[in-house]
Protein backbone atom coordinates (compact mmCIF):
# COMPACT_ATOMS: atom_id res chain seq x y z
CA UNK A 1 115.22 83.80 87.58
CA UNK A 2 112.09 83.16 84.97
CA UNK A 3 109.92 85.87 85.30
CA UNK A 4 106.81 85.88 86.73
CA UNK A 5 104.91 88.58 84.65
CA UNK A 6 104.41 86.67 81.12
CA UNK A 7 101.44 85.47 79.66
CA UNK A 8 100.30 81.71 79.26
CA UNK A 9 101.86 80.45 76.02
CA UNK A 10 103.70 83.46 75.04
CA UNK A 11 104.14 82.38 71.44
CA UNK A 12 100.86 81.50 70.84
CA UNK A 13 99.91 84.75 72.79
CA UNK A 14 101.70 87.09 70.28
CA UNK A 15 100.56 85.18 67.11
CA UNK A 16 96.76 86.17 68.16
CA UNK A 17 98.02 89.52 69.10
CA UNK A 18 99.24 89.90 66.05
CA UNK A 19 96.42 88.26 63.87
CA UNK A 20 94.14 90.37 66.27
CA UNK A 21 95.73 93.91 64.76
CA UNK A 22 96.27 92.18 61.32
CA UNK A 23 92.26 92.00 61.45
CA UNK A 24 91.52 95.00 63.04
CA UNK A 25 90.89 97.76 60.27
CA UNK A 26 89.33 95.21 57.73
CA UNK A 27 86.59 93.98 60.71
CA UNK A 28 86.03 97.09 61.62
CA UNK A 29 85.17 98.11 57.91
CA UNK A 30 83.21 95.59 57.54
CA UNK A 31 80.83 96.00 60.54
CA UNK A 32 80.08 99.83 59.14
CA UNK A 33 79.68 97.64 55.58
CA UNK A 34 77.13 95.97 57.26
CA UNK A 35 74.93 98.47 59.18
CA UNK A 36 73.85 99.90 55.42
CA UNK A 37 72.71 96.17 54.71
CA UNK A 38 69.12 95.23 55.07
CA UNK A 39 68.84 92.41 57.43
CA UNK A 40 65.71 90.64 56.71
CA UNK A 41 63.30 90.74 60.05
CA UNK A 42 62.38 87.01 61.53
CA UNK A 43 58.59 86.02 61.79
CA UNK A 44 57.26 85.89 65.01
CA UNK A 45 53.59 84.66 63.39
CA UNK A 46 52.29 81.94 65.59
CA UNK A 47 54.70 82.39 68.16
CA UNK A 48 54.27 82.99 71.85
CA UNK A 49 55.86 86.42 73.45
CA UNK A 50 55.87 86.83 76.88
CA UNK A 51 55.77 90.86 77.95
CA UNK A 52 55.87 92.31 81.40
CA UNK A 53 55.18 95.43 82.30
CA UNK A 54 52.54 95.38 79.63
CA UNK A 55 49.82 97.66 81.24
CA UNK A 56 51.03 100.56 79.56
CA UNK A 57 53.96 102.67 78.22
CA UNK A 58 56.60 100.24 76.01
CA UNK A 59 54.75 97.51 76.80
CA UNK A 60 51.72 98.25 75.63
CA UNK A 61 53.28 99.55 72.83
CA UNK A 62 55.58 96.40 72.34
CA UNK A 63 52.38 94.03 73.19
CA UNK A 64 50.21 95.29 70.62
CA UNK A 65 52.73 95.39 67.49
CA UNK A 66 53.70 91.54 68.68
CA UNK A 67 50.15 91.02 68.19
CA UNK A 68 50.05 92.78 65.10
CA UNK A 69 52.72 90.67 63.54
CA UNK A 70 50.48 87.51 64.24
CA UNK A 71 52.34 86.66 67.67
CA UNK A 72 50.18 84.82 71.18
CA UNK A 73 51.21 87.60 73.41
CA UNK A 74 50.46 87.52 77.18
CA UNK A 75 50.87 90.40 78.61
CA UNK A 76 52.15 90.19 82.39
CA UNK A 77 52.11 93.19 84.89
CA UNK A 78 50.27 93.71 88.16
CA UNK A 79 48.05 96.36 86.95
CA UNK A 80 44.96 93.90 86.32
CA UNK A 81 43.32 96.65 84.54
CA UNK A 82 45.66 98.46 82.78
CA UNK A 83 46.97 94.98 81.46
CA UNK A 84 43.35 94.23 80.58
CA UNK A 85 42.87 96.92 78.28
CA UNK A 86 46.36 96.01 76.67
CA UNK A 87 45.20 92.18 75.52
CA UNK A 88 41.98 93.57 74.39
CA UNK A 89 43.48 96.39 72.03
CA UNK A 90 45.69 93.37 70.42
CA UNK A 91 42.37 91.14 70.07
CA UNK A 92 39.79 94.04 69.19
CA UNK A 93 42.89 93.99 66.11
CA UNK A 94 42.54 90.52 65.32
CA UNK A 95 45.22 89.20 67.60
CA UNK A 96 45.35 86.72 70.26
CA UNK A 97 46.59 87.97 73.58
CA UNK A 98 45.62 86.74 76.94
CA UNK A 99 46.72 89.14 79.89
CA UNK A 100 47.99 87.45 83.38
CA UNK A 101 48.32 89.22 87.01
CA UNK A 102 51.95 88.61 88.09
CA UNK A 103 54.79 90.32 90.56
CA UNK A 104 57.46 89.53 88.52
CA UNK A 105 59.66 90.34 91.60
CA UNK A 106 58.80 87.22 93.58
CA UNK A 107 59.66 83.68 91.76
CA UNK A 108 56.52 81.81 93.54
CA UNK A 109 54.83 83.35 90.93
CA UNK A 110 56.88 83.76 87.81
CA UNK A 111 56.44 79.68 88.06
CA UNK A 112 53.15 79.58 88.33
CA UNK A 113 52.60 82.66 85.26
CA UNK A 114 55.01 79.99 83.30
CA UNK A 115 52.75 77.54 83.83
CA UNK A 116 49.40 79.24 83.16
CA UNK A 117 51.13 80.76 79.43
CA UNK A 118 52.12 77.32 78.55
CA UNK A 119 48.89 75.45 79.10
CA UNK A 120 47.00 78.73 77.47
CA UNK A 121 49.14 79.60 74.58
CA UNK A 122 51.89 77.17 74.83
CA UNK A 123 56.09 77.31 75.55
CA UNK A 124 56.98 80.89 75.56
CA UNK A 125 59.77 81.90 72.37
CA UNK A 126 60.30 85.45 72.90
CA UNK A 127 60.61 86.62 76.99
CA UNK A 128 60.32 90.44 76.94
CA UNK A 129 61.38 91.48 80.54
CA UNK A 130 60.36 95.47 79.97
CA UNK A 131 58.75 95.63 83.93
CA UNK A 132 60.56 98.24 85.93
CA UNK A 133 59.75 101.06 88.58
CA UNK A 134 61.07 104.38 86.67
CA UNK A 135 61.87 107.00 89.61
CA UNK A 136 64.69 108.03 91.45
CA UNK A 137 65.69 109.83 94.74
CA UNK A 138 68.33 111.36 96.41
CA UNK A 139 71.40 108.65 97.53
CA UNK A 140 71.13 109.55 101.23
CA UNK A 141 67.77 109.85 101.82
CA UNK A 142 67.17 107.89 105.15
CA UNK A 143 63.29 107.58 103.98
CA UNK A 144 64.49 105.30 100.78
CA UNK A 145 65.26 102.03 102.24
CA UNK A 146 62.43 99.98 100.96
CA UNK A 147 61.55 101.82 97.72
CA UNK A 148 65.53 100.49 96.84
CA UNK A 149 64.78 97.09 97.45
CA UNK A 150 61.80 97.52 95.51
CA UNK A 151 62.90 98.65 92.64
CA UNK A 152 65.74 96.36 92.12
CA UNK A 153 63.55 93.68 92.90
CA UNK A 154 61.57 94.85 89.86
CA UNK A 155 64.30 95.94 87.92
CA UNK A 156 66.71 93.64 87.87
CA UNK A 157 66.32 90.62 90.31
CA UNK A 158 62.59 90.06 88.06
CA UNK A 159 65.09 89.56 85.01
CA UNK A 160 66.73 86.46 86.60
CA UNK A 161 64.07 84.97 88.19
CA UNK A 162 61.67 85.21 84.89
CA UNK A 163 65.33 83.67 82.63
CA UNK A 164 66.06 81.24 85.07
CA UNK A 165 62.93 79.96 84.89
CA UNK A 166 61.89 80.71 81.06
CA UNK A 167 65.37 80.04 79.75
CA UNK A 168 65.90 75.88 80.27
CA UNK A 169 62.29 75.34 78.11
CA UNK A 170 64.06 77.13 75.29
CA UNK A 171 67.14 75.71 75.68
CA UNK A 172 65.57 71.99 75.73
CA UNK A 173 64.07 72.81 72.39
CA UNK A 174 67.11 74.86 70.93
CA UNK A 175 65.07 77.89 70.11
CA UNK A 176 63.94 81.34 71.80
CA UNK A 177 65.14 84.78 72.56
CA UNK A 178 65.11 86.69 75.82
CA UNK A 179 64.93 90.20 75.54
CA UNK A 180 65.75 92.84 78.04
CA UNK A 181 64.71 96.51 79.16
CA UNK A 182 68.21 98.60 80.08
CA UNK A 183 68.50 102.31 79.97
CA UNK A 184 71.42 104.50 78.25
CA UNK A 185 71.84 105.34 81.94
CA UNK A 186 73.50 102.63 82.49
CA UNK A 187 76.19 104.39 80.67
CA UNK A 188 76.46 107.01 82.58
CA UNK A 189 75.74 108.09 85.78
CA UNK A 190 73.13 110.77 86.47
CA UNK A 191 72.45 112.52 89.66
CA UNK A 192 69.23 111.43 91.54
CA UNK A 193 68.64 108.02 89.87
CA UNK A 194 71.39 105.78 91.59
CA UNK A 195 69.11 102.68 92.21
CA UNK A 196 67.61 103.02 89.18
CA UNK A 197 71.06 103.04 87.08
CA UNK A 198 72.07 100.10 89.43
CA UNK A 199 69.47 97.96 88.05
CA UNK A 200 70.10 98.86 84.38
CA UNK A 201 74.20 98.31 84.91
CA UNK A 202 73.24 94.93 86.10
CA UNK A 203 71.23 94.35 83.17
CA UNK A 204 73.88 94.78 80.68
CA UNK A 205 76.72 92.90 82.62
CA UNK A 206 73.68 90.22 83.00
CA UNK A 207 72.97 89.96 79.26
CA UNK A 208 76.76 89.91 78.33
CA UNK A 209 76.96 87.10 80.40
CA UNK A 210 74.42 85.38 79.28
CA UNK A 211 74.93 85.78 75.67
CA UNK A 212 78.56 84.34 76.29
CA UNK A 213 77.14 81.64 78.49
CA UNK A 214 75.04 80.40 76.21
CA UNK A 215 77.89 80.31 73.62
CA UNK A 216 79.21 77.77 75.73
CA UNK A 217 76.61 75.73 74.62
CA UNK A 218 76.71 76.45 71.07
CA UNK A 219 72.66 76.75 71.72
CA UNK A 220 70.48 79.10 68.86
CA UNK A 221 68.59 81.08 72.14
CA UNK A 222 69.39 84.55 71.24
CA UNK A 223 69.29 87.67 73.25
CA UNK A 224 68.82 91.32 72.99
CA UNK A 225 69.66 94.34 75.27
CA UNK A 226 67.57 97.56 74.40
CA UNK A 227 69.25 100.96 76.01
CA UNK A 228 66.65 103.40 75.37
CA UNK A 229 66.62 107.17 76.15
CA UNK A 230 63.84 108.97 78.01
CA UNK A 231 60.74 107.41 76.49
CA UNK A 232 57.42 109.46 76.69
CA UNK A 233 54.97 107.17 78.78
CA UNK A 234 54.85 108.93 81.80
CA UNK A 235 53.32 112.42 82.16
CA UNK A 236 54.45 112.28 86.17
CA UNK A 237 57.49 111.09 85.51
CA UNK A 238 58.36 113.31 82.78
CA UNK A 239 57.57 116.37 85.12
CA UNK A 240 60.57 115.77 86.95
CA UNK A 241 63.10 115.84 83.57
CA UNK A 242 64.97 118.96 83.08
CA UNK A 243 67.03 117.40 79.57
CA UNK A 244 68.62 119.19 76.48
CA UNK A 245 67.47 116.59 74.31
CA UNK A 246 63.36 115.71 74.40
CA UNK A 247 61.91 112.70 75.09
CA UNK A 248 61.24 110.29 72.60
CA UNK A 249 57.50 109.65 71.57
CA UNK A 250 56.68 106.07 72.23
CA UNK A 251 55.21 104.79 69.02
CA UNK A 252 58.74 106.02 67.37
CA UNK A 253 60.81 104.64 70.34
CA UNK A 254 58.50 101.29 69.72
CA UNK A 255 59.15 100.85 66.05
CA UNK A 256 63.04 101.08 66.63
CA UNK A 257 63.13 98.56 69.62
CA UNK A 258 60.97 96.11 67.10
CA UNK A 259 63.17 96.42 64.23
CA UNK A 260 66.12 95.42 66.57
CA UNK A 261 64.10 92.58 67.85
CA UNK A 262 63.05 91.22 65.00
CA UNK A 263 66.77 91.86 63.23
CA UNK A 264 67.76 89.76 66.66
CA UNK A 265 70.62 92.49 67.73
CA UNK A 266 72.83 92.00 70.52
CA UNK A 267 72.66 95.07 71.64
CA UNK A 268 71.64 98.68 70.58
CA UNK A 269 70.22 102.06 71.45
CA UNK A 270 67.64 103.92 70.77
CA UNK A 271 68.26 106.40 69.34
CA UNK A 272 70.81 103.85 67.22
CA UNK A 273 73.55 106.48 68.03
CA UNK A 274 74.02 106.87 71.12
CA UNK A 275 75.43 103.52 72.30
CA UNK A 276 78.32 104.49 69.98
CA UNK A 277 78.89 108.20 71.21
CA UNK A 278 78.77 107.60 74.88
CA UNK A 279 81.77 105.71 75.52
CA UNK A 280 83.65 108.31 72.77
CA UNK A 281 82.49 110.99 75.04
CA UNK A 282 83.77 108.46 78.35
CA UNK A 283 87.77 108.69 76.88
CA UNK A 284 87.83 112.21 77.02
CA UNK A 285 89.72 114.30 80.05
CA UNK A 286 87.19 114.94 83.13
CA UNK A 287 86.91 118.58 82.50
CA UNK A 288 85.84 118.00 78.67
CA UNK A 289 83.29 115.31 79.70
CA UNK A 290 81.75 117.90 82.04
CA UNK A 291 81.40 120.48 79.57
CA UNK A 292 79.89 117.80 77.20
CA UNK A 293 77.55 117.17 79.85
CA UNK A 294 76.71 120.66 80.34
CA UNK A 295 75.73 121.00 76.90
CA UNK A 296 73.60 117.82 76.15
CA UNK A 297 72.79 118.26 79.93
CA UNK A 298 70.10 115.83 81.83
CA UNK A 299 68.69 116.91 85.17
CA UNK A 300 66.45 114.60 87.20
CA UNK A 301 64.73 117.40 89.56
CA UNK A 302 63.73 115.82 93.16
CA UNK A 303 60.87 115.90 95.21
CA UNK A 304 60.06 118.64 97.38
CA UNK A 305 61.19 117.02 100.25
CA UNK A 306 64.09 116.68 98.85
CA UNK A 307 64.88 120.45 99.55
CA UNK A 308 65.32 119.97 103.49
CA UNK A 309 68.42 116.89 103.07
CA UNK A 310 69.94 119.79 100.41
CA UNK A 311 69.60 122.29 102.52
CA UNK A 312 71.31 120.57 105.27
CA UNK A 313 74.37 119.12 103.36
CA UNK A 314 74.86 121.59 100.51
CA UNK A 315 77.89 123.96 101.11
């Protein structure tokens, strides 16, 4: 009886398996080779970015070295004022920036923000979907309903609805480059920030797929995936941190995320390391991971009202 447990084309299946560890060791060589390479940056002069969440934090900071650099940058978020004061930094430098009111959650009015950037500045080459709501809470808080659909509205179903409707202009002309905002906790689960790391998982499996999709038709659009550590942007926010490791100032945090831009990278972190050690750490035995974790530990401490659903469920 044939059995029903082989792979498709067997033979052809253990020639790649075997070319696959032939190559293993020498490709793997050669991608360390390659990280002490200088890649040269691409210009972005002339070009037109697109950044939400531009009011302030990595936006702002991403906005105004675009601008810098010689790039049309319009700056999206739904701080009007905040947003203001970002497009008039980059042209008080020089630059040309124009800043545009926009919910990136809801796609009414992605299309029209599409619209307004193209007759303004023109068809958008580099997307930069940084919006996102940065807080957490605790899983089973009752009280939490809507502030979850909010922020993966913001988080993550903005990033679709600003590619889906970005994407097909670049594609038409064979040119562009969507970049996205994930976390490195979307690498690992911390207490407190569920919805939050939600979002951020469902950017990277998001950007995988689109990177391979757009394989499929051998276009030049190219993407990047940013997995940043706590950034320093938000004095509130950064009152509820308890972490081994500080936060990272934004002007260095900005300079790293540029240079990976620019170098068009698939993927990285920032710091560079750490999208290497965390899945290292992720093959050890449970009880070593948790002392890892005690060590490089990262707390997210809840709100005060969090105290009375702890009090009733801790044991």
């Amino acid at each position: 009886m044939p059995s029903n447990n082989l792979p498709a084309d067997p033979l052809k299946f253990v020639l790649q398996i075997t070319v696959f560890i032939l190559l293993l060791v020498p490709g793997i060589l050669w991608a360390l080779v390659k990280k002490f390479i200088p890649v040269k940056p691409k210009s972005v002069k002339g070009q037109v970015v697109l950044i939400t969440g531009a009011a302030r934090g990595i936006g702002r900071e991403l906005a105004t070295r675009f601008g810098k650099l010689g790039a049309k940058v319009a700056c999206v978020d739904i701080d009007e004022s905040g947003n203001y004061e970002t497009a008039q930094i980059i042209k008080d430098c020089g630059g040309v920036a124009i800043n545009y009111k926009c919910d990136v959650s809801k796609k009414d009015q992605i299309k029209s923000l599409h619209s307004k950037v193209k007759e303004d500045l023109g068809p958008v080459d580099i997307l930069v979907n940084n919006a996102g709501i940065v807080w957490g809470h605790l899983y089973i808080d009752p009280s939490k309903d809507q502030f979850i659909q909010d922020q993966i509205n913001v988080n993550l179903m903005a990033h679709i609805w600003m590619n889906r409707e970005i994407l097909p202009s670049m594609m038409e002309r064979n040119s562009g480059h969507i970049v996205a905002m994930s976390s490195m906790s979307s690498m690992a689960g911390v207490a407190n920030i569920s919805t939050y790391t939600v979002s951020k998982w469902g950017i990277n499996g998001m950007m995988e797929c689109l990177h391979n999709e757009l394989k499929q038709f051998n276009s030049d659009v190219k993407t990047t995936n940013i997995l940043p550590y706590f950034v320093k942007t938000n004095e509130k926010v950064s009152s509820f941190l308890d972490i081994r490791i500080p936060e990272i100032p934004t002007h260095v945090a900005g300079s790293q995320m540029m240079k990976g831009i620019l170098e068009e990278q698939r993927i990285f972190s920032v710091p560079g390391h750490m999208l290497t050690m965390v899945p290292i750490i992720r093959m050890l035995p449970d009880n070593l991971q948790t002392l890892f974790d005690n060590i490089f530990y990262v707390k997210i401490l809840g709100e005060p009202a969090d105290e009375l659903l702890l009090n009733k469920y801790k044991r």
